[in-house]
N, C-alpha and C. Protein backbone atom coordinates (compact mmCIF):
# COMPACT_ATOMS: atom_id res chain seq x y z
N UNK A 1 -1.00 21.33 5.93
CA UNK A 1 -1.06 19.99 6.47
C UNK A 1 -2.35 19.33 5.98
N UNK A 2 -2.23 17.89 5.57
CA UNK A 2 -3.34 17.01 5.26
C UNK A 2 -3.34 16.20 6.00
N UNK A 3 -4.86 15.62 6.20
CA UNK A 3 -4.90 14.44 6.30
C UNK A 3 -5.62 13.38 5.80
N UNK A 4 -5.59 12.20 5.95
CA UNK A 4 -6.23 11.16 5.11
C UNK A 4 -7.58 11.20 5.37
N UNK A 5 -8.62 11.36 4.58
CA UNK A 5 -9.93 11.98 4.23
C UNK A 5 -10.39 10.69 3.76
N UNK A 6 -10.36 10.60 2.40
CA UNK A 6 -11.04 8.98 1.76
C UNK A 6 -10.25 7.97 2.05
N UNK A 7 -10.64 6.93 2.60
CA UNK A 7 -10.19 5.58 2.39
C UNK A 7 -10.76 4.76 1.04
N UNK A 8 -9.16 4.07 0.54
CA UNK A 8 -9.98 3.04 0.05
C UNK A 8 -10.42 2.05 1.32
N UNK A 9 -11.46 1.16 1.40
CA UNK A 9 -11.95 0.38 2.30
C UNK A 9 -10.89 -0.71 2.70
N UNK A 10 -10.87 -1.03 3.95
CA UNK A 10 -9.88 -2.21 4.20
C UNK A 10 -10.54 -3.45 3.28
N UNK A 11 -9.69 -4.56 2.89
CA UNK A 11 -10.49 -5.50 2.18
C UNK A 11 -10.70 -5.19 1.07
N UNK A 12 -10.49 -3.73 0.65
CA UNK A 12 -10.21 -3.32 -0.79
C UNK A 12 -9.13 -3.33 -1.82
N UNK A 13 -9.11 -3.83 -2.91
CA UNK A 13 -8.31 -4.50 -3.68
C UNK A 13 -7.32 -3.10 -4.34
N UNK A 14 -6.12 -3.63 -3.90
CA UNK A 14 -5.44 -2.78 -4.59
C UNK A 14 -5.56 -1.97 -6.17
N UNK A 15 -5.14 -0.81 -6.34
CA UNK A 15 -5.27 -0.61 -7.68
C UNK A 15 -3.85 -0.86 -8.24
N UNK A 16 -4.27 -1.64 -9.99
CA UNK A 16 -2.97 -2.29 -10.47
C UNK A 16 -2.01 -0.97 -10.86
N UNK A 17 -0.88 -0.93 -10.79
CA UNK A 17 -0.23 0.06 -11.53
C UNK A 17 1.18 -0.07 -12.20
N UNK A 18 1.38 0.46 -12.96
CA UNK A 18 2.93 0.72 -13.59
C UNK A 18 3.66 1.95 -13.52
N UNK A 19 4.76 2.41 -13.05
CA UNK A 19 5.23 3.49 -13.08
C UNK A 19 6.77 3.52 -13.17
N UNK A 20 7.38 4.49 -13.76
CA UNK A 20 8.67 4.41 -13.98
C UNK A 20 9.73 4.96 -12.57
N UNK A 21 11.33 4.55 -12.19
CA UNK A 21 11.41 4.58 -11.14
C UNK A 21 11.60 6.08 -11.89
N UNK A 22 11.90 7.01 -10.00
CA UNK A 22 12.11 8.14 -10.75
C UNK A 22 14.27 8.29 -10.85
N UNK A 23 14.30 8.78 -11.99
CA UNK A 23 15.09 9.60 -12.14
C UNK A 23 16.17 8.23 -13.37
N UNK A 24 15.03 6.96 -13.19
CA UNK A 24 15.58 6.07 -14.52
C UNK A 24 14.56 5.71 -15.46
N UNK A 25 14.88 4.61 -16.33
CA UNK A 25 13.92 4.50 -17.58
C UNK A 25 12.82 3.06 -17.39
N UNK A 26 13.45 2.38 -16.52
CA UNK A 26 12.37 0.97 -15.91
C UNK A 26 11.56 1.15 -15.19
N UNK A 27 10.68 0.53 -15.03
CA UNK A 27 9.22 0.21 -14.89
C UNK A 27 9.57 -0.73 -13.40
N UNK A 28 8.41 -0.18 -12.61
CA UNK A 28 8.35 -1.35 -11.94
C UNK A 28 6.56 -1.39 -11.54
N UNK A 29 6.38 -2.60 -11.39
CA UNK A 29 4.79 -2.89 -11.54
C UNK A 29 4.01 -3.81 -10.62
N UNK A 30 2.70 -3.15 -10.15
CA UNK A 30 2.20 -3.95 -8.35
C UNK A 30 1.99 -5.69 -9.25
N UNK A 31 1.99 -6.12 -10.54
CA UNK A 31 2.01 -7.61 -10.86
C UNK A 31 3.26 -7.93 -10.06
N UNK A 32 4.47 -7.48 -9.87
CA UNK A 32 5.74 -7.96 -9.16
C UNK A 32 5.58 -8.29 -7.68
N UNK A 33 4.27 -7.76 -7.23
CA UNK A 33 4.31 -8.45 -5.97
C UNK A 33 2.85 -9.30 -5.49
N UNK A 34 2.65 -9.87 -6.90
CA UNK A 34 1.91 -11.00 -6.52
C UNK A 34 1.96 -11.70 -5.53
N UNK A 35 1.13 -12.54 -4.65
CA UNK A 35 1.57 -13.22 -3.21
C UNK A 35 1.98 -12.79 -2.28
N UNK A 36 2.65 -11.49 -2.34
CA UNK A 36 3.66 -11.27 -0.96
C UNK A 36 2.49 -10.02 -0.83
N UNK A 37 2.41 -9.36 0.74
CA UNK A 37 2.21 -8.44 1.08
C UNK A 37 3.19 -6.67 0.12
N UNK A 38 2.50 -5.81 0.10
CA UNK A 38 2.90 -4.85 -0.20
C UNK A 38 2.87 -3.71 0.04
N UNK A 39 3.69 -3.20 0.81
CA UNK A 39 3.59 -1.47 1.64
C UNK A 39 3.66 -0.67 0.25
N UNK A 40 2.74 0.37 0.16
CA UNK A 40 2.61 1.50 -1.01
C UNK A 40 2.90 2.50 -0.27
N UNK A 41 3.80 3.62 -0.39
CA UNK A 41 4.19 4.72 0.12
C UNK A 41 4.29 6.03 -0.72
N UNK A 42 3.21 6.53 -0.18
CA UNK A 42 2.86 7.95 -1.06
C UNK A 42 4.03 8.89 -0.31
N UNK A 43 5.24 8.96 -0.98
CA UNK A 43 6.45 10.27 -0.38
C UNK A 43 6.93 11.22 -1.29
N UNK A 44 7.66 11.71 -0.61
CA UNK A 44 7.94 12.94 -1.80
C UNK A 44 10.04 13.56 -1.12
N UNK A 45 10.28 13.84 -1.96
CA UNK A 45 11.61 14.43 -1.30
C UNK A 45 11.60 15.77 -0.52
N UNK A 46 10.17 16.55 -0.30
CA UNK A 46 11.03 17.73 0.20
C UNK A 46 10.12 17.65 1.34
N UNK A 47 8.98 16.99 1.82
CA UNK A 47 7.97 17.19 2.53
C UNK A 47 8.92 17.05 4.38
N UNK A 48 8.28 18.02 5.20
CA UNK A 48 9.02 17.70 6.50
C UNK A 48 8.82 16.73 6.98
N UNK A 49 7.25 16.16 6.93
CA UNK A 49 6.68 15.18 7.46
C UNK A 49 7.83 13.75 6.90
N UNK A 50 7.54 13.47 6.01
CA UNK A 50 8.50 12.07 5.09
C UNK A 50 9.98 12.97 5.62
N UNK A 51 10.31 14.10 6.02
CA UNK A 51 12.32 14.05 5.78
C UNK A 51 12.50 13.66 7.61
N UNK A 52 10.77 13.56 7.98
CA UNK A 52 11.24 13.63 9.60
C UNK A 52 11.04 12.28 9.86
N UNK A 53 10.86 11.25 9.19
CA UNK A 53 10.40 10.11 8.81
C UNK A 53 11.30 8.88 8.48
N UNK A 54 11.89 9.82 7.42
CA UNK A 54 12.54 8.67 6.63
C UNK A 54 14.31 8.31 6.81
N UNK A 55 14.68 8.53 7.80
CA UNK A 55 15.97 7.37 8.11
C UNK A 55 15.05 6.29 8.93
N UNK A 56 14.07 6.45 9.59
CA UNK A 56 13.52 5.40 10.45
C UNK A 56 12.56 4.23 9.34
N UNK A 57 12.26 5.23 7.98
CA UNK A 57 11.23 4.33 7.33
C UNK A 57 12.30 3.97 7.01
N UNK A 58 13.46 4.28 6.20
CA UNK A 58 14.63 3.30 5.43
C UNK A 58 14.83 2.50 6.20
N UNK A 59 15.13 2.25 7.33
CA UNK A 59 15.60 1.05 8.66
C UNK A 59 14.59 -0.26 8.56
N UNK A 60 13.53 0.24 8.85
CA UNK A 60 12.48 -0.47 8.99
C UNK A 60 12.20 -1.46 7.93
N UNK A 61 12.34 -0.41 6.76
CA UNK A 61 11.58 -1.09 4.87
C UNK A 61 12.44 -2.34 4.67
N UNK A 62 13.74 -2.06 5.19
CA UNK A 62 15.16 -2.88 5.08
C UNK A 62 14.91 -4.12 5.55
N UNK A 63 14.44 -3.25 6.64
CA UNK A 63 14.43 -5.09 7.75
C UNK A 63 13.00 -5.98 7.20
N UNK A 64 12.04 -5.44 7.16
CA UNK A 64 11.08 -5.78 6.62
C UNK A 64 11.31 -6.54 5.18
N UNK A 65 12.03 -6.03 4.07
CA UNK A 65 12.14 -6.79 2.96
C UNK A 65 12.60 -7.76 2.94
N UNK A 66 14.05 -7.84 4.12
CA UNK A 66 14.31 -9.51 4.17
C UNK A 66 13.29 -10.07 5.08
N UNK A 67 12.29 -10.05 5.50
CA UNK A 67 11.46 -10.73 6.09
C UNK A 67 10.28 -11.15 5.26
N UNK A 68 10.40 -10.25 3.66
CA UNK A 68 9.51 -10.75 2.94
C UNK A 68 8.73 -9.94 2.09
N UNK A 69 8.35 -8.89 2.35
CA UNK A 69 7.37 -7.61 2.53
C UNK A 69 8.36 -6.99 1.36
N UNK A 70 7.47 -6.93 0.17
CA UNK A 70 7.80 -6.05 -0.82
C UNK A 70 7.03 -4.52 -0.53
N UNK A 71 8.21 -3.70 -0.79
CA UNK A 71 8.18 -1.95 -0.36
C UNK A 71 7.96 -1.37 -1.60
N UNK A 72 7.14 -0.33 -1.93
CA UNK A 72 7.62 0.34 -2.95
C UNK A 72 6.93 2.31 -2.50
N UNK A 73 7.93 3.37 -2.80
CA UNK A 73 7.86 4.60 -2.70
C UNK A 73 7.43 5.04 -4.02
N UNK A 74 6.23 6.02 -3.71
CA UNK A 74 5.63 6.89 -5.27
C UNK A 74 5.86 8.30 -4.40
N UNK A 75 6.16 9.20 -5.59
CA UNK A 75 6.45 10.43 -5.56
C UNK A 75 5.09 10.62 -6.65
N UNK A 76 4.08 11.47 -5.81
CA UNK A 76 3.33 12.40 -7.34
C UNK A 76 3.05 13.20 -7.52
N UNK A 77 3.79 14.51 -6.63
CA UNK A 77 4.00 15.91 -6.46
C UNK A 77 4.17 16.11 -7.55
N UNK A 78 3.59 17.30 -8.19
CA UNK A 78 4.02 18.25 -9.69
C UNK A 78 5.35 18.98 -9.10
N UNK A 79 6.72 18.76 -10.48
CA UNK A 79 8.04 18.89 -9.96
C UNK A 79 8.09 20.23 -10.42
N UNK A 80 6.94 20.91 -11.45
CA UNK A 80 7.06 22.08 -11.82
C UNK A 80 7.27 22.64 -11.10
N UNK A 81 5.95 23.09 -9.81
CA UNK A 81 5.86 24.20 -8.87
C UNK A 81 6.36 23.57 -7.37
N UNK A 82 7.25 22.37 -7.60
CA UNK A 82 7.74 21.62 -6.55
C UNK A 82 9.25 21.29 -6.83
N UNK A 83 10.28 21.68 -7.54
CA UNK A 83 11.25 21.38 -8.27
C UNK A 83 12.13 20.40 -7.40
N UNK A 84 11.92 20.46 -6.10
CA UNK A 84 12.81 19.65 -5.43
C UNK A 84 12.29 17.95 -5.51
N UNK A 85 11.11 18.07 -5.78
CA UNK A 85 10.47 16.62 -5.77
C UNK A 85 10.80 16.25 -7.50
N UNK A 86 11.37 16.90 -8.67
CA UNK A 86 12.02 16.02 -9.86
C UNK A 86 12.31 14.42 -9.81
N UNK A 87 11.66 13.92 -10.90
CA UNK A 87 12.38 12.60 -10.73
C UNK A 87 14.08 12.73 -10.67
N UNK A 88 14.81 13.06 -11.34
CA UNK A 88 15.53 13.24 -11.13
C UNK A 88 16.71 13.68 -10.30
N UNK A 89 15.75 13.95 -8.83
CA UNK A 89 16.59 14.08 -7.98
C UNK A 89 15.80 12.67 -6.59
N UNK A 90 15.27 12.05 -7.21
CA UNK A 90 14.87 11.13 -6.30
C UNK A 90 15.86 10.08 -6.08
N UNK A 91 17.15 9.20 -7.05
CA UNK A 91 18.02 8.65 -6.43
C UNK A 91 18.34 9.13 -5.36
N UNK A 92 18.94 10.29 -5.40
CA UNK A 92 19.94 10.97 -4.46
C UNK A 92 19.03 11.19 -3.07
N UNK A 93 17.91 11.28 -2.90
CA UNK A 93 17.27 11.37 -1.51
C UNK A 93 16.71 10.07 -0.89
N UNK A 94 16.74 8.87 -2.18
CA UNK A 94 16.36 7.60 -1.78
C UNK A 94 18.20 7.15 -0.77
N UNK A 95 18.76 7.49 -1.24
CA UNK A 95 20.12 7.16 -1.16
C UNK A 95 20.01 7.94 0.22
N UNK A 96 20.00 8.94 0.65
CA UNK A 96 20.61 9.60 1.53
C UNK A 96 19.51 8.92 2.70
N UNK A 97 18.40 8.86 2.56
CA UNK A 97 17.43 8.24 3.22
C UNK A 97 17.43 6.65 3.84
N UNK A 98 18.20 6.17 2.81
CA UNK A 98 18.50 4.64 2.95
C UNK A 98 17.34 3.62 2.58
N UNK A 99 16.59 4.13 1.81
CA UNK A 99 15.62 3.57 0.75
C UNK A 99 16.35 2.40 -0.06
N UNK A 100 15.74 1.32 0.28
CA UNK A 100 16.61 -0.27 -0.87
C UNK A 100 14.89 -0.58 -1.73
N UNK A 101 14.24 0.14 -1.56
CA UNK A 101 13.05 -0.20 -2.40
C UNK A 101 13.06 0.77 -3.85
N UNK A 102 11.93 0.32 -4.82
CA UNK A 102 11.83 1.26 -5.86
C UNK A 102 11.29 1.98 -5.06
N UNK A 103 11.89 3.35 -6.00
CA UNK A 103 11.07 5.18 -5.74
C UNK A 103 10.55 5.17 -6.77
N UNK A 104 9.23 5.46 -7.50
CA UNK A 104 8.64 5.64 -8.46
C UNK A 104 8.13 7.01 -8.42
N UNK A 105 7.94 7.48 -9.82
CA UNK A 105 7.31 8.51 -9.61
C UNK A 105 5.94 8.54 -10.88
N UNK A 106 5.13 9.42 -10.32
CA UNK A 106 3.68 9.02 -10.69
C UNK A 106 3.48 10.80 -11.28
N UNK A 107 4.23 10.46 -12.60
CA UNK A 107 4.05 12.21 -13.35
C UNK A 107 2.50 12.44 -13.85
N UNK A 108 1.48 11.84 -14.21
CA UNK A 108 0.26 12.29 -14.68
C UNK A 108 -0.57 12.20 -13.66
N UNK A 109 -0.19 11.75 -12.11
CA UNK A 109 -0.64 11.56 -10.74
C UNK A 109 -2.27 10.80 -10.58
N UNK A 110 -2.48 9.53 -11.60
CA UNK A 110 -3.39 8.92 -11.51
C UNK A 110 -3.09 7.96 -11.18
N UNK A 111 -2.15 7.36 -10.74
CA UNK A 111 -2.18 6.34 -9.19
C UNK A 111 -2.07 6.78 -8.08
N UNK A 112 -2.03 8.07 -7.39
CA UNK A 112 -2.22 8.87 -6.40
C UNK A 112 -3.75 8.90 -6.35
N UNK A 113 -4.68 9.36 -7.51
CA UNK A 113 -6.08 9.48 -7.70
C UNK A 113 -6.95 7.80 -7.53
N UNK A 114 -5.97 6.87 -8.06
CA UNK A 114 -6.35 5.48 -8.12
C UNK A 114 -6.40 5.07 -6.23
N UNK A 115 -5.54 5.36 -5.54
CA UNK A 115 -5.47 5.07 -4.03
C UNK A 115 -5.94 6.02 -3.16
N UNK A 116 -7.05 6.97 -4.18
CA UNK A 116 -7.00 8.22 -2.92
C UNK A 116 -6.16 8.88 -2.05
N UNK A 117 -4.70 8.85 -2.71
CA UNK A 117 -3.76 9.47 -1.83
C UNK A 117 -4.22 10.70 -1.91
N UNK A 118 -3.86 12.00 -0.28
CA UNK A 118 -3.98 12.98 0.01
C UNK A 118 -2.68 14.13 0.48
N UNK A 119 -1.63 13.30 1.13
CA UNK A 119 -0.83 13.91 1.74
C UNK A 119 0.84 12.78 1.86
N UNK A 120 1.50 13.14 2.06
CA UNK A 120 2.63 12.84 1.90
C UNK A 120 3.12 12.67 3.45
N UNK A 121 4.12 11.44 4.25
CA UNK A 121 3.32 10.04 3.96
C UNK A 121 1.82 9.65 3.96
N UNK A 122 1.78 8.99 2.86
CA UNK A 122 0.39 8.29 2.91
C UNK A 122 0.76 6.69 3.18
N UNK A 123 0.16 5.97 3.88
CA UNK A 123 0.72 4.76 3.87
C UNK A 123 -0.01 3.69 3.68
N UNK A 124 -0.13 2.43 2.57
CA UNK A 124 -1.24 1.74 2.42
C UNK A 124 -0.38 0.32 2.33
N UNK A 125 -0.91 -0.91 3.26
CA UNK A 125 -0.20 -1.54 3.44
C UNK A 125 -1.64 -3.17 2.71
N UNK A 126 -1.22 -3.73 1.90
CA UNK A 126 -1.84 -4.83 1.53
C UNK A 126 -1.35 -6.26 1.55
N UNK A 127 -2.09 -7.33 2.03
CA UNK A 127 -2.27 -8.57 2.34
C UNK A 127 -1.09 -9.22 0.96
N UNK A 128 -1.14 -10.86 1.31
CA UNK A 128 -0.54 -11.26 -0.25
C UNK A 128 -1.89 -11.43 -1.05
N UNK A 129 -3.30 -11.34 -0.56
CA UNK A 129 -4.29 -11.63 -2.22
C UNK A 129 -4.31 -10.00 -2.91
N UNK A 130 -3.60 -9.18 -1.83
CA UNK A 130 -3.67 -7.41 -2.76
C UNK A 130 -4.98 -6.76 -2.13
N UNK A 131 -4.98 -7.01 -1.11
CA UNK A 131 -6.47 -6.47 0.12
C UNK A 131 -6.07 -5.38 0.73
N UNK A 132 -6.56 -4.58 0.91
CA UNK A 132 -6.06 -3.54 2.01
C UNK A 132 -5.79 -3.72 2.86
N UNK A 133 -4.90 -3.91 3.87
CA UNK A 133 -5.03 -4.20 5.08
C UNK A 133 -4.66 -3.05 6.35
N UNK A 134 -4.29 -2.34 6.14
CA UNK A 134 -4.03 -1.02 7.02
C UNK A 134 -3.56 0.40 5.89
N UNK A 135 -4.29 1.52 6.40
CA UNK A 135 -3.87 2.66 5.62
C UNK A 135 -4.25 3.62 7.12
N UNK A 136 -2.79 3.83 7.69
CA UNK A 136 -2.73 4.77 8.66
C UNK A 136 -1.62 5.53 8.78
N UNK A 137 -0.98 5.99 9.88
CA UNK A 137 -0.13 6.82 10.20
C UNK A 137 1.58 5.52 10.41
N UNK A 138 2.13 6.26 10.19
CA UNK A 138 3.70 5.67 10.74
C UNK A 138 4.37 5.41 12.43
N UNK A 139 3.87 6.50 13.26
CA UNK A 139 3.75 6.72 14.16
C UNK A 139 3.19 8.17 14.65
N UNK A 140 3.27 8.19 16.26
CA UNK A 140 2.25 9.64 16.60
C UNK A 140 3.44 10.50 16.36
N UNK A 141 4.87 10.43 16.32
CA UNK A 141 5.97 10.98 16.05
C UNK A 141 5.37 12.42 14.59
N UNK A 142 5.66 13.92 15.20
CA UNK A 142 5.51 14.80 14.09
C UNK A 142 6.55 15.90 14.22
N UNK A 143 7.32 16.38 13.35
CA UNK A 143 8.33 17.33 12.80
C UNK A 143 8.58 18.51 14.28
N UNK A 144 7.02 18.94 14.65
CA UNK A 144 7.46 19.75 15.85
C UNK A 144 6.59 19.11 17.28
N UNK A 145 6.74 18.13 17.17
CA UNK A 145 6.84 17.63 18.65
C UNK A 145 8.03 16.82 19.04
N UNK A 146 8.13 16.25 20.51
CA UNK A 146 9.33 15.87 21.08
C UNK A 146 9.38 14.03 20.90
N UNK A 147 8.33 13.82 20.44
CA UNK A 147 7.96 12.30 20.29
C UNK A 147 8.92 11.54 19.53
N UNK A 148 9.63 10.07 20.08
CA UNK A 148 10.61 9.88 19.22
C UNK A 148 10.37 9.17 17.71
N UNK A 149 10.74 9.14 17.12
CA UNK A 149 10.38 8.65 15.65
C UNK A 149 10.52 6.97 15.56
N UNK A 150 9.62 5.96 16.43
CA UNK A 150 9.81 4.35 16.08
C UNK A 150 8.99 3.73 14.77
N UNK A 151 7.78 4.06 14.27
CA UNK A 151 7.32 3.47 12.89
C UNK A 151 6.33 2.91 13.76
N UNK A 152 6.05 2.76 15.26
CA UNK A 152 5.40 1.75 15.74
C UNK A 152 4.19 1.24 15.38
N UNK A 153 3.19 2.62 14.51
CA UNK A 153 1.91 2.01 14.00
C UNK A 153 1.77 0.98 13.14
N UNK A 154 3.20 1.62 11.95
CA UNK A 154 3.15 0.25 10.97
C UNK A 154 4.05 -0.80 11.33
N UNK A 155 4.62 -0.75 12.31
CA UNK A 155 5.45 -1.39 12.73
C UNK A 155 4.41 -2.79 12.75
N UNK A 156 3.25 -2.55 13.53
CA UNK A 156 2.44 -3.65 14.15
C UNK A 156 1.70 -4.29 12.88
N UNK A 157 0.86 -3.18 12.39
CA UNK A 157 0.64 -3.50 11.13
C UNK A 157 1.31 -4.69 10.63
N UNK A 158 3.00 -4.17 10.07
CA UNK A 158 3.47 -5.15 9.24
C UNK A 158 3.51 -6.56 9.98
N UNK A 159 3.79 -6.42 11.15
CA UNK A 159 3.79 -7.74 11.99
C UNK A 159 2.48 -8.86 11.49
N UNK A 160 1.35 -7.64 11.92
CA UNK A 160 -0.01 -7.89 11.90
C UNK A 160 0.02 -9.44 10.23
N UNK A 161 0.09 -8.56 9.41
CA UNK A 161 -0.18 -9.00 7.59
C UNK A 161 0.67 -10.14 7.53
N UNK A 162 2.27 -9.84 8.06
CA UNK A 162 2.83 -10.73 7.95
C UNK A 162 2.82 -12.32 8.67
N UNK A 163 2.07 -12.12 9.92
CA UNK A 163 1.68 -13.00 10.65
C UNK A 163 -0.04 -13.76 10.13
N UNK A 164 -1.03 -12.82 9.22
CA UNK A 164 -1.87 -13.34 8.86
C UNK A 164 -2.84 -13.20 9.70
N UNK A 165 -2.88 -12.23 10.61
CA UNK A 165 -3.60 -11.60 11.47
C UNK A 165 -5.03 -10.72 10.79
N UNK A 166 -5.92 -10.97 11.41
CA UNK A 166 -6.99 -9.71 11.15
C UNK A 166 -6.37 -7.98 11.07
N UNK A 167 -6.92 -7.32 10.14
CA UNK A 167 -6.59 -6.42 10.68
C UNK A 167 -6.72 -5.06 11.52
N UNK A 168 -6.24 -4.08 11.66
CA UNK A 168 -6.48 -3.63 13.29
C UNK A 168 -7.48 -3.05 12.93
N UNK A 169 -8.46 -2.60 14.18
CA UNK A 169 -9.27 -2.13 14.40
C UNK A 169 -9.38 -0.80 14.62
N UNK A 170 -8.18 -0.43 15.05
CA UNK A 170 -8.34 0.79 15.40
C UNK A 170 -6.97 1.32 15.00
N UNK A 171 -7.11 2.45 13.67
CA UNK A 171 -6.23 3.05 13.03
C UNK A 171 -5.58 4.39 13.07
N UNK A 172 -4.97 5.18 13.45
CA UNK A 172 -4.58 6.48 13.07
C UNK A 172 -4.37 7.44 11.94
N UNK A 173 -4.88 8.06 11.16
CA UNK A 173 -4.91 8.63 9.70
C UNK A 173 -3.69 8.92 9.86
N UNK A 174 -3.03 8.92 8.88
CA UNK A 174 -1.70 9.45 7.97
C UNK A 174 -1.83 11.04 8.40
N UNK A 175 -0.63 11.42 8.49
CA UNK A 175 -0.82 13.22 8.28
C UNK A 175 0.58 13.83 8.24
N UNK A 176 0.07 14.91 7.43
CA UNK A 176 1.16 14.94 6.40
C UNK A 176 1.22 16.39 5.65
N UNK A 177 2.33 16.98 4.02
CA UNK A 177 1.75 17.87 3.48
C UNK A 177 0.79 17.26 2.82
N UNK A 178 -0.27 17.81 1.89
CA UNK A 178 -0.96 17.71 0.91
C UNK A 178 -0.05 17.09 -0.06
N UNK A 179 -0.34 16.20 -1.17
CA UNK A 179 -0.24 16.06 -2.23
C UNK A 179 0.00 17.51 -3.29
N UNK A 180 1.07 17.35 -3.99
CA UNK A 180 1.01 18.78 -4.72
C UNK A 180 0.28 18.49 -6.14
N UNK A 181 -0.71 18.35 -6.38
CA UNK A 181 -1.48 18.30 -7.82
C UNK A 181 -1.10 19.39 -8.86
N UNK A 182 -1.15 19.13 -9.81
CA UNK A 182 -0.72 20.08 -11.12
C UNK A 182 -2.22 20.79 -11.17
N UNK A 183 -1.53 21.81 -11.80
CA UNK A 183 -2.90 22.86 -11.88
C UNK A 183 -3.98 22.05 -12.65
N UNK A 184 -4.84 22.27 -11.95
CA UNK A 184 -6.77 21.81 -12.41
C UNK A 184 -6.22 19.96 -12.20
N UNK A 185 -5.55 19.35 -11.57
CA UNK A 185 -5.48 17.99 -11.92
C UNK A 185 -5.98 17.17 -10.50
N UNK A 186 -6.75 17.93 -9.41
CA UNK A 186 -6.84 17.84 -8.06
C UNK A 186 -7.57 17.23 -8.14
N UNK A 187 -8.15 16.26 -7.27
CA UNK A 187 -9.69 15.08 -7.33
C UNK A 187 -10.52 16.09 -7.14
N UNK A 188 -11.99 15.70 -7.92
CA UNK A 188 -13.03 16.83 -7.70
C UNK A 188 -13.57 16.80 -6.14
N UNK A 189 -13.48 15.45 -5.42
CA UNK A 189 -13.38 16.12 -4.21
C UNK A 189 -12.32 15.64 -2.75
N UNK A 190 -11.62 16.39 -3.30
CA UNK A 190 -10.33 16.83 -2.52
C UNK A 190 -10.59 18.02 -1.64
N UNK A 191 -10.38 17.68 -0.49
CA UNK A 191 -10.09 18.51 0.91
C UNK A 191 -8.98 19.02 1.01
């Protein structure tokens, strides 16, 4: 189990990126969501945390996109010693999940290193100028407790950005598995 260790700073400017979706040949790129707010979602297909997660994040991302709020999912688990996280099998768990956003996947895992991602969900949610505006937990909801699964942290959050609100003050870290890094490819300082 991880948890979120470095922040980038709230008010901190997104890092730009390009990445291919996984398991096709297009690109999709944070220039596409110029103006609008943008949820970044560090997931992965096999993690308990994201499989205990994600029919409630698919619900949510859904409702949220017609409200405005461009979504996008990165996978940047090494699929070597992780085979279930393959791009190639990421349609099929975006699908079963009910994911309508890109799944990208981040094979040389330097936009994982670019956002300080640590653990899988990681969740980083930015303004429309590309500001940080919340990087916390989904809800207190975890794999072996009885807590029900609502999204409620980012729930408010998204309210929060989308309404043009300050943002919160008081956050909950993400927690999660670790990030699976390829051998020697780990941040030099990674917890």
């Amino acid at each position: 189990m991880a948890m979120t260790a470095k922040d980038l700073p709230v008010g901190g400017a997104m890092p730009a990126f390009c990445l291919p979706h996984g398991g096709r040949s297009e690109q999709w790129c944070s220039t596409q969501a110029l103006g609008k707010p943008l949820l970044v979602l560090f997931i992965c297909n096999h993690c308990p945390y994201v499989l205990h997660i994600s029919k409630r994040l698919g619900e949510l991302t859904t409702l949220w996109q017609q409200q405005g709020l461009k979504v996008v999912g990165i996978n940047a688990n090494d699929p070597v010693t992780y085979p279930d996280d393959a791009p190639e099998k990421m349609p099929a768990e975006a699908q079963r999940a009910g994911y309508h956003f890109p799944y990208l996947f981040d094979a040389d895992q330097q936009v994982a290193k670019a956002f300080n991602a640590v653990c899988t969900p990681d969740i980083f949610l930015f303004d429309g100028a590309g500001k940080l505006f919340y990087h916390g937990q989904f809800d207190d909801s975890r794999p072996k407790n009885a807590l029900p699964v609502t999204g409620a942290d980012l729930a408010a959050a998204v309210a929060g950005v989308m309404a043009g609100a300050e943002p919160p003050m008081k956050v909950l870290p993400c927690m999660g598995c670790s990030i699976k890094w390829r051998p020697g490819n780990a941040p030099e300082d990674w917890v």
